[in-house]
PDB file of N, CA and C in Angstrom:
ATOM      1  N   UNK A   1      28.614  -4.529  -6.798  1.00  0.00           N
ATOM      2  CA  UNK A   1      27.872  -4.289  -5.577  1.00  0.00           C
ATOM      3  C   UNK A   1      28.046  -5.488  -4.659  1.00  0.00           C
ATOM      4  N   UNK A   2      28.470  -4.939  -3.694  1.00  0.00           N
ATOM      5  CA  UNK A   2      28.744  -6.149  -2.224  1.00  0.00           C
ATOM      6  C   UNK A   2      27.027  -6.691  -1.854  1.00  0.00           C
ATOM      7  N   UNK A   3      27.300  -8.454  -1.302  1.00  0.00           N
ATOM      8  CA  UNK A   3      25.762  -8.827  -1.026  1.00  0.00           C
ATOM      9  C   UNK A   3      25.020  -7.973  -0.039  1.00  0.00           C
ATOM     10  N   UNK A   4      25.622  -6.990   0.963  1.00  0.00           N
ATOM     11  CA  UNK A   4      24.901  -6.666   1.626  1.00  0.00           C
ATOM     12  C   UNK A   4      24.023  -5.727   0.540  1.00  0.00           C
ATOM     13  N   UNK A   5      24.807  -4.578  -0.288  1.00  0.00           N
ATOM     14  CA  UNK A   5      24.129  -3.879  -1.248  1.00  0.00           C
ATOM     15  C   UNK A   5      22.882  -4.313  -1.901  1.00  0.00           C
ATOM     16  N   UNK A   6      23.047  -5.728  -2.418  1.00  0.00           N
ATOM     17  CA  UNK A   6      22.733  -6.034  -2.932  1.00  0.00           C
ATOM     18  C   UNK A   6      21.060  -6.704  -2.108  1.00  0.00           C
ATOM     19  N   UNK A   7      20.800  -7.154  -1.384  1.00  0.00           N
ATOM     20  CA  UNK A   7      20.162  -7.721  -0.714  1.00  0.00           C
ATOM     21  C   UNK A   7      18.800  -6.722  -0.154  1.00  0.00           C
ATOM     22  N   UNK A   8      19.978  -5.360   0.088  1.00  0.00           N
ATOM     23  CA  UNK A   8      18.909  -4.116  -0.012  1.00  0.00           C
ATOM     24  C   UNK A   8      18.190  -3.603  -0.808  1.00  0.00           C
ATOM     25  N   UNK A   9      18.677  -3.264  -2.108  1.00  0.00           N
ATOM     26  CA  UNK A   9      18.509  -2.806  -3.701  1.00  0.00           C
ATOM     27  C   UNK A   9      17.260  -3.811  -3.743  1.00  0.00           C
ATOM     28  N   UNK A  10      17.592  -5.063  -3.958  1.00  0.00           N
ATOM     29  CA  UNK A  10      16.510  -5.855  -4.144  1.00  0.00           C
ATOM     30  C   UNK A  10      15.212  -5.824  -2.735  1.00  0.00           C
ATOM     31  N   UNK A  11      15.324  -5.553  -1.818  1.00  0.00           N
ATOM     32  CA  UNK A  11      14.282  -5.479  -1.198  1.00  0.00           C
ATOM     33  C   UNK A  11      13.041  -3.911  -1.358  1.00  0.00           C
ATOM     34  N   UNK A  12      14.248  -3.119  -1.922  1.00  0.00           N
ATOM     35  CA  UNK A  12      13.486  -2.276  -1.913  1.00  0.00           C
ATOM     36  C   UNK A  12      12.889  -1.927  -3.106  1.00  0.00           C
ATOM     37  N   UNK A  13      13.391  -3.096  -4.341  1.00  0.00           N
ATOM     38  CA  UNK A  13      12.660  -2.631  -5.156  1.00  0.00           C
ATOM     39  C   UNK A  13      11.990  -3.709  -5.660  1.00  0.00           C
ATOM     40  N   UNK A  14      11.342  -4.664  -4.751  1.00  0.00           N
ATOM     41  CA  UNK A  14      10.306  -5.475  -4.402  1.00  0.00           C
ATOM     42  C   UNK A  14       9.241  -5.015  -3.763  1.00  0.00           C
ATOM     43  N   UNK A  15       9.507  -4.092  -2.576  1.00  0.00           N
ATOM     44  CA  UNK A  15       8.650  -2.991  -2.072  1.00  0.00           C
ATOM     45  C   UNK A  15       7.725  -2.427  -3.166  1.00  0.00           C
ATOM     46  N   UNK A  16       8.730  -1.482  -3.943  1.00  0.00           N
ATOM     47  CA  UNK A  16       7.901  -0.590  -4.436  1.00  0.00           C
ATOM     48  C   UNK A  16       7.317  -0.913  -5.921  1.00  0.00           C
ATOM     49  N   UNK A  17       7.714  -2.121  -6.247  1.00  0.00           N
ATOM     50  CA  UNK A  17       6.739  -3.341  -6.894  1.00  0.00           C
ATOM     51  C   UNK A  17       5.420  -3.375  -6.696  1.00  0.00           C
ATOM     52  N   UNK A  18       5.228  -3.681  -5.075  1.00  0.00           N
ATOM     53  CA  UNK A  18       4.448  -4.088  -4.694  1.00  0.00           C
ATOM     54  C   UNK A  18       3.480  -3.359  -4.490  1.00  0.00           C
ATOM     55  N   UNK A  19       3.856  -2.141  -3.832  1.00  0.00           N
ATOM     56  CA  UNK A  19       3.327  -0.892  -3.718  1.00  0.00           C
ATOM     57  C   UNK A  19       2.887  -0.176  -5.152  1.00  0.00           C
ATOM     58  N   UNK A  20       3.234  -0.317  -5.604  1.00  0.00           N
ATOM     59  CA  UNK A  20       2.683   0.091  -7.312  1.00  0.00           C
ATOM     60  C   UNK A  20       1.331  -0.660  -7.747  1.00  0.00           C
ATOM     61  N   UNK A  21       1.492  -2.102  -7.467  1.00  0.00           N
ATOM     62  CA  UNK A  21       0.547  -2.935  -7.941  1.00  0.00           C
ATOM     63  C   UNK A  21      -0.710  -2.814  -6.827  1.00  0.00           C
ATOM     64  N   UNK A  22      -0.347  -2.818  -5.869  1.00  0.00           N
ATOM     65  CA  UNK A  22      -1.612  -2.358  -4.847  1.00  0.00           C
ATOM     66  C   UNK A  22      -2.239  -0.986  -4.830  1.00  0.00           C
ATOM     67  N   UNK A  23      -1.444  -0.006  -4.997  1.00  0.00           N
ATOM     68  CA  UNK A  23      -1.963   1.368  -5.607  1.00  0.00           C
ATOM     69  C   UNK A  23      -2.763   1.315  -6.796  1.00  0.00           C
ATOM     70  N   UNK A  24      -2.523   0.881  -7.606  1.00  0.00           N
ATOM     71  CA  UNK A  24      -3.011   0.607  -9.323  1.00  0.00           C
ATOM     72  C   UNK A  24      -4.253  -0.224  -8.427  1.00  0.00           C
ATOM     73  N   UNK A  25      -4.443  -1.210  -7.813  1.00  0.00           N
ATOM     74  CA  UNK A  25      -5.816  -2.257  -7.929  1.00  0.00           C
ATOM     75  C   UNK A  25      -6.725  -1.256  -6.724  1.00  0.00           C
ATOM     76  N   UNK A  26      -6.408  -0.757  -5.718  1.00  0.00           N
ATOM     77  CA  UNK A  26      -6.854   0.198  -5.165  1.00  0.00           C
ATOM     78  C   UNK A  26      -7.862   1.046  -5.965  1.00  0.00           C
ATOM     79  N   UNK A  27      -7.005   1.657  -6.911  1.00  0.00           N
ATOM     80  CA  UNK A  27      -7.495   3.355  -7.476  1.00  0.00           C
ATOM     81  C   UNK A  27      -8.726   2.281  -8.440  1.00  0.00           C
ATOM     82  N   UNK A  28      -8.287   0.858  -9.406  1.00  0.00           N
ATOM     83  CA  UNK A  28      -8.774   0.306 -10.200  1.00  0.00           C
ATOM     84  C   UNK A  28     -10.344  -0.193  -9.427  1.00  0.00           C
ATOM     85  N   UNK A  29     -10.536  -0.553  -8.438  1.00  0.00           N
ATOM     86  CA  UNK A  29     -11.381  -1.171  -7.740  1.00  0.00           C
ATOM     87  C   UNK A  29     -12.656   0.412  -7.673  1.00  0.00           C
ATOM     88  N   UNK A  30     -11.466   1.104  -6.877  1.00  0.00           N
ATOM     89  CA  UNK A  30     -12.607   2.552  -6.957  1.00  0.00           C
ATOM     90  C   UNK A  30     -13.069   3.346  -7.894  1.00  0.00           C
ATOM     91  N   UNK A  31     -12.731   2.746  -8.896  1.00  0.00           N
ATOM     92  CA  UNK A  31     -13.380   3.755 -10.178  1.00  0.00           C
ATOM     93  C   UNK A  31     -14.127   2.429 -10.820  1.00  0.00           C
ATOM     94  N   UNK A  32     -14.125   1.415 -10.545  1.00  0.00           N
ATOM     95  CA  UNK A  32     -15.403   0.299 -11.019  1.00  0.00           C
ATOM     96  C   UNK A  32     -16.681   0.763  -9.704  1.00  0.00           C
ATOM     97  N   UNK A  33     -16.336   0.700  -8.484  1.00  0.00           N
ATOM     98  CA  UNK A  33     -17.704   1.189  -7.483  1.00  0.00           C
ATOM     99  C   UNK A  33     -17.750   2.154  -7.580  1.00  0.00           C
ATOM    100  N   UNK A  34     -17.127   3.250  -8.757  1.00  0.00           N
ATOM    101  CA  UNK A  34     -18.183   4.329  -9.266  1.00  0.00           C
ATOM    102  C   UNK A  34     -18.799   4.500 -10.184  1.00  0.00           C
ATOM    103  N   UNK A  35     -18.268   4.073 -10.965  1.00  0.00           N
ATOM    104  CA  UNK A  35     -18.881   3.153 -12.824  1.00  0.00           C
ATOM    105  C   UNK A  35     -20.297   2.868 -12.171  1.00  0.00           C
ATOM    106  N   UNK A  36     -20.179   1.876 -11.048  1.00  0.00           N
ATOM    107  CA  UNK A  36     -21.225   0.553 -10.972  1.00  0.00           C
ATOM    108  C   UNK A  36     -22.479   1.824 -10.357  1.00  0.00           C
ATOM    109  N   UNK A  37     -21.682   2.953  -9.377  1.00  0.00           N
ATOM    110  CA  UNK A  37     -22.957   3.770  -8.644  1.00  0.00           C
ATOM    111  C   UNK A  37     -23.247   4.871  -9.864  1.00  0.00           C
ATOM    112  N   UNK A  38     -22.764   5.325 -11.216  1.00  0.00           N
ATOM    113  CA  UNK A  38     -22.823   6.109 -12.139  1.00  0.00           C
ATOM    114  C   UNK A  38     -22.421   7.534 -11.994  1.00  0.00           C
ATOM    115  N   UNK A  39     -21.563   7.518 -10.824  1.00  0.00           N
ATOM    116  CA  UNK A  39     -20.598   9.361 -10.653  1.00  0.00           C
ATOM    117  C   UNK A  39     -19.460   9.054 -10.562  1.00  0.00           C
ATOM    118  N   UNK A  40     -18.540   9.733 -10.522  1.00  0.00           N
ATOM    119  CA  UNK A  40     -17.232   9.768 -10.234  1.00  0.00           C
ATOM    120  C   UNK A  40     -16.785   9.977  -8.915  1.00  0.00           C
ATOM    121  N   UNK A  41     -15.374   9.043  -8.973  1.00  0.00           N
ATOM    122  CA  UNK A  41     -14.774   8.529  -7.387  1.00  0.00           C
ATOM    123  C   UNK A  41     -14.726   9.670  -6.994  1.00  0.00           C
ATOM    124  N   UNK A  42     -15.033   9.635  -5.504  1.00  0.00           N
ATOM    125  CA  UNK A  42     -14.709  10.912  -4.494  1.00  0.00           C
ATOM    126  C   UNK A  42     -14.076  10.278  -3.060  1.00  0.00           C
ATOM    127  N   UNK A  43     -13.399  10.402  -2.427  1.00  0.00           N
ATOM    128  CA  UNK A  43     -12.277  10.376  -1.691  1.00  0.00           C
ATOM    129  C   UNK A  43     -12.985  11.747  -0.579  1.00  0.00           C
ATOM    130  N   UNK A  44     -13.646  11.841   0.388  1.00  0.00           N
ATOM    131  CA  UNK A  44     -13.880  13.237   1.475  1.00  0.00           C
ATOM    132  C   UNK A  44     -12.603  12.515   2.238  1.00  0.00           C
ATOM    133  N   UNK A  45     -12.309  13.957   3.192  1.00  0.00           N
ATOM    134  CA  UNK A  45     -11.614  14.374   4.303  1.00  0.00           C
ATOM    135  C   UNK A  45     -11.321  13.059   5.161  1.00  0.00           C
ATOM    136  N   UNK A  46     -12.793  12.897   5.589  1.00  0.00           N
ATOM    137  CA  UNK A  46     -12.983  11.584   6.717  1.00  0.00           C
ATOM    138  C   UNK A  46     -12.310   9.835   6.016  1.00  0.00           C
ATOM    139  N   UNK A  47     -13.098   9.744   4.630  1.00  0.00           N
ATOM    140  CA  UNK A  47     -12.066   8.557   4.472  1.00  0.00           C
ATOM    141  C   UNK A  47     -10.369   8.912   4.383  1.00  0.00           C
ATOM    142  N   UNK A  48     -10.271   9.641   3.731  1.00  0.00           N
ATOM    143  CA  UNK A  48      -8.572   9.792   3.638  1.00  0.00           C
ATOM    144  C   UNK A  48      -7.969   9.842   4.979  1.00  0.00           C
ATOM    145  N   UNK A  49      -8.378  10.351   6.100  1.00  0.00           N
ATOM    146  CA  UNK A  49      -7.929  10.086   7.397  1.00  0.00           C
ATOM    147  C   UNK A  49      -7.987   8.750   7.306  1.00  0.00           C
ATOM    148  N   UNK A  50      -9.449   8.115   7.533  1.00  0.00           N
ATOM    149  CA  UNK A  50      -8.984   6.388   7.775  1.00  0.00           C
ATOM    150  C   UNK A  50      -8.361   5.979   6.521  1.00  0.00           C
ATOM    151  N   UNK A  51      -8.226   5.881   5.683  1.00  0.00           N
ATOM    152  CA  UNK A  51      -6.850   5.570   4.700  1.00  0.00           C
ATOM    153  C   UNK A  51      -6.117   5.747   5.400  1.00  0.00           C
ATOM    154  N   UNK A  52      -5.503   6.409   5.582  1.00  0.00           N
ATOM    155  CA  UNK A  52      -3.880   6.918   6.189  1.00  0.00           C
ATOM    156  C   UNK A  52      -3.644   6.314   7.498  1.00  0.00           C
ATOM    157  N   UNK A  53      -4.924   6.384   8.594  1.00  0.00           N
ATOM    158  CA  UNK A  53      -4.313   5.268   9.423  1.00  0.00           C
ATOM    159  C   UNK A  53      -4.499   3.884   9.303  1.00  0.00           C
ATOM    160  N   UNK A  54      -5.125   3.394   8.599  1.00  0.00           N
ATOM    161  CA  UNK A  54      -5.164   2.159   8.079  1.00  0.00           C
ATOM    162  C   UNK A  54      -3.909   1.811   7.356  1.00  0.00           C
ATOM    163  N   UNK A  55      -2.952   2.648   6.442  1.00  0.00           N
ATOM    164  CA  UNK A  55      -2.010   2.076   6.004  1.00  0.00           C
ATOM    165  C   UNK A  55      -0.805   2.528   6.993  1.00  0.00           C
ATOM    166  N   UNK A  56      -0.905   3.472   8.148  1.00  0.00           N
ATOM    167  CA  UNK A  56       0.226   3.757   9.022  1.00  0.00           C
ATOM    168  C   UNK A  56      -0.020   2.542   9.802  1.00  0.00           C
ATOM    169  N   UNK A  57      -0.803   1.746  10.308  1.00  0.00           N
ATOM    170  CA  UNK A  57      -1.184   0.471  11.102  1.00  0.00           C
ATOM    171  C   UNK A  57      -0.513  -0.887  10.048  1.00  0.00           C
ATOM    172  N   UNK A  58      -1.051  -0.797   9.200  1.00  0.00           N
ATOM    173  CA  UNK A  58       0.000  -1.808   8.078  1.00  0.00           C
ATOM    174  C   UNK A  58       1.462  -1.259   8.027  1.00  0.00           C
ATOM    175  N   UNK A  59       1.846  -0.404   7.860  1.00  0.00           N
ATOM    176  CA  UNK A  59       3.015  -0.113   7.957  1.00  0.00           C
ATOM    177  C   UNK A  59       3.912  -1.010   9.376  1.00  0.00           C
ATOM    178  N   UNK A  60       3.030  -0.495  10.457  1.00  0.00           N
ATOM    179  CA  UNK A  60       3.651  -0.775  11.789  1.00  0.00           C
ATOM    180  C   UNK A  60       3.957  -2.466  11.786  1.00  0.00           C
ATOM    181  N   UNK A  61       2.661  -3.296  10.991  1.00  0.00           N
ATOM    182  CA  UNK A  61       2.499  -4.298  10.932  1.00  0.00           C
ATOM    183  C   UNK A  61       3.950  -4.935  10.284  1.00  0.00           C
ATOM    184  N   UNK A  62       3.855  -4.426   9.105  1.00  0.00           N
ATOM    185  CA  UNK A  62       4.678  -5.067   8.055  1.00  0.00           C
ATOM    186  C   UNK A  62       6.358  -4.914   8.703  1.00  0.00           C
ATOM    187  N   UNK A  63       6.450  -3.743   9.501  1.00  0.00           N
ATOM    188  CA  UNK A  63       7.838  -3.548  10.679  1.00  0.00           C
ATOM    189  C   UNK A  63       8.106  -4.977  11.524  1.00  0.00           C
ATOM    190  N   UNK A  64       7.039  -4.962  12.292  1.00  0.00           N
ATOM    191  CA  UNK A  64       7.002  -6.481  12.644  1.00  0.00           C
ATOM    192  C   UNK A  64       6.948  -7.439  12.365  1.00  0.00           C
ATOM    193  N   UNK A  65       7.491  -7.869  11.505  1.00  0.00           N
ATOM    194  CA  UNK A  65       7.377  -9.306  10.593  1.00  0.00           C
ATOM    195  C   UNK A  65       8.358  -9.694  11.270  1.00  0.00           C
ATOM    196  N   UNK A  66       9.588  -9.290  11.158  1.00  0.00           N
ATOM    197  CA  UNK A  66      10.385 -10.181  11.737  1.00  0.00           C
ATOM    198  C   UNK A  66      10.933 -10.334  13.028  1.00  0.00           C
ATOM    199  N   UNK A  67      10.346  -9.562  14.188  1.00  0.00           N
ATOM    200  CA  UNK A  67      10.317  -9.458  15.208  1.00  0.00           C
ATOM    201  C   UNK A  67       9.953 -11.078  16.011  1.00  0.00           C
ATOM    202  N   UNK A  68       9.714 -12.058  15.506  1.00  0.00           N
ATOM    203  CA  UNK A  68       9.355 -13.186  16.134  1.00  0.00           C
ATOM    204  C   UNK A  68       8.118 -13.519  17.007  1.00  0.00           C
ATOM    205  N   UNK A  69       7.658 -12.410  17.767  1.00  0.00           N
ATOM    206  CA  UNK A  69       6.860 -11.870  18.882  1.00  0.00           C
ATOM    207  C   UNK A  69       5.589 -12.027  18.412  1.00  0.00           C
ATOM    208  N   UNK A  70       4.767 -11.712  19.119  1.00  0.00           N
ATOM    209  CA  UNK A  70       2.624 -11.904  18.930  1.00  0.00           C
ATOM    210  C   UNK A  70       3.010 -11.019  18.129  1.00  0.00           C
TER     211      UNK A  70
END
């Protein structure tokens, strides 16, 4: 594999490293603040919207890293 190959392969599977381990402490965090309230995690309509734009806004974020710019 040529470095450019190579440079990719490894970024992207640093990504989804990362993304694994933040998914896992996510789901892990929300099933202790349901332990702690004594029901099981529930996820409605309204948070999963703000989930989703909360991580489409990180997304946009994490695009811009190397943009130099505010």
């Amino acid at each position: 594999m040529d470095e450019e190959g190579n440079w990719k392969a490894n970024t992207l599977l640093l990504g989804a490293i990362i993304g694994a381990l933040t998914g896992l402490g996510a789901a892990y965090l929300l099933i202790k603040r349901a332990e702690i309230r004594g029901e099981q995690p529930t996820l409605g309509a309204g948070e999963g919207v703000k989930l989703g734009l909360w991580v489409l806004g990180l997304l946009k974020r994490v695009g811009e890293l190397g943009e130099g710019g505010s």
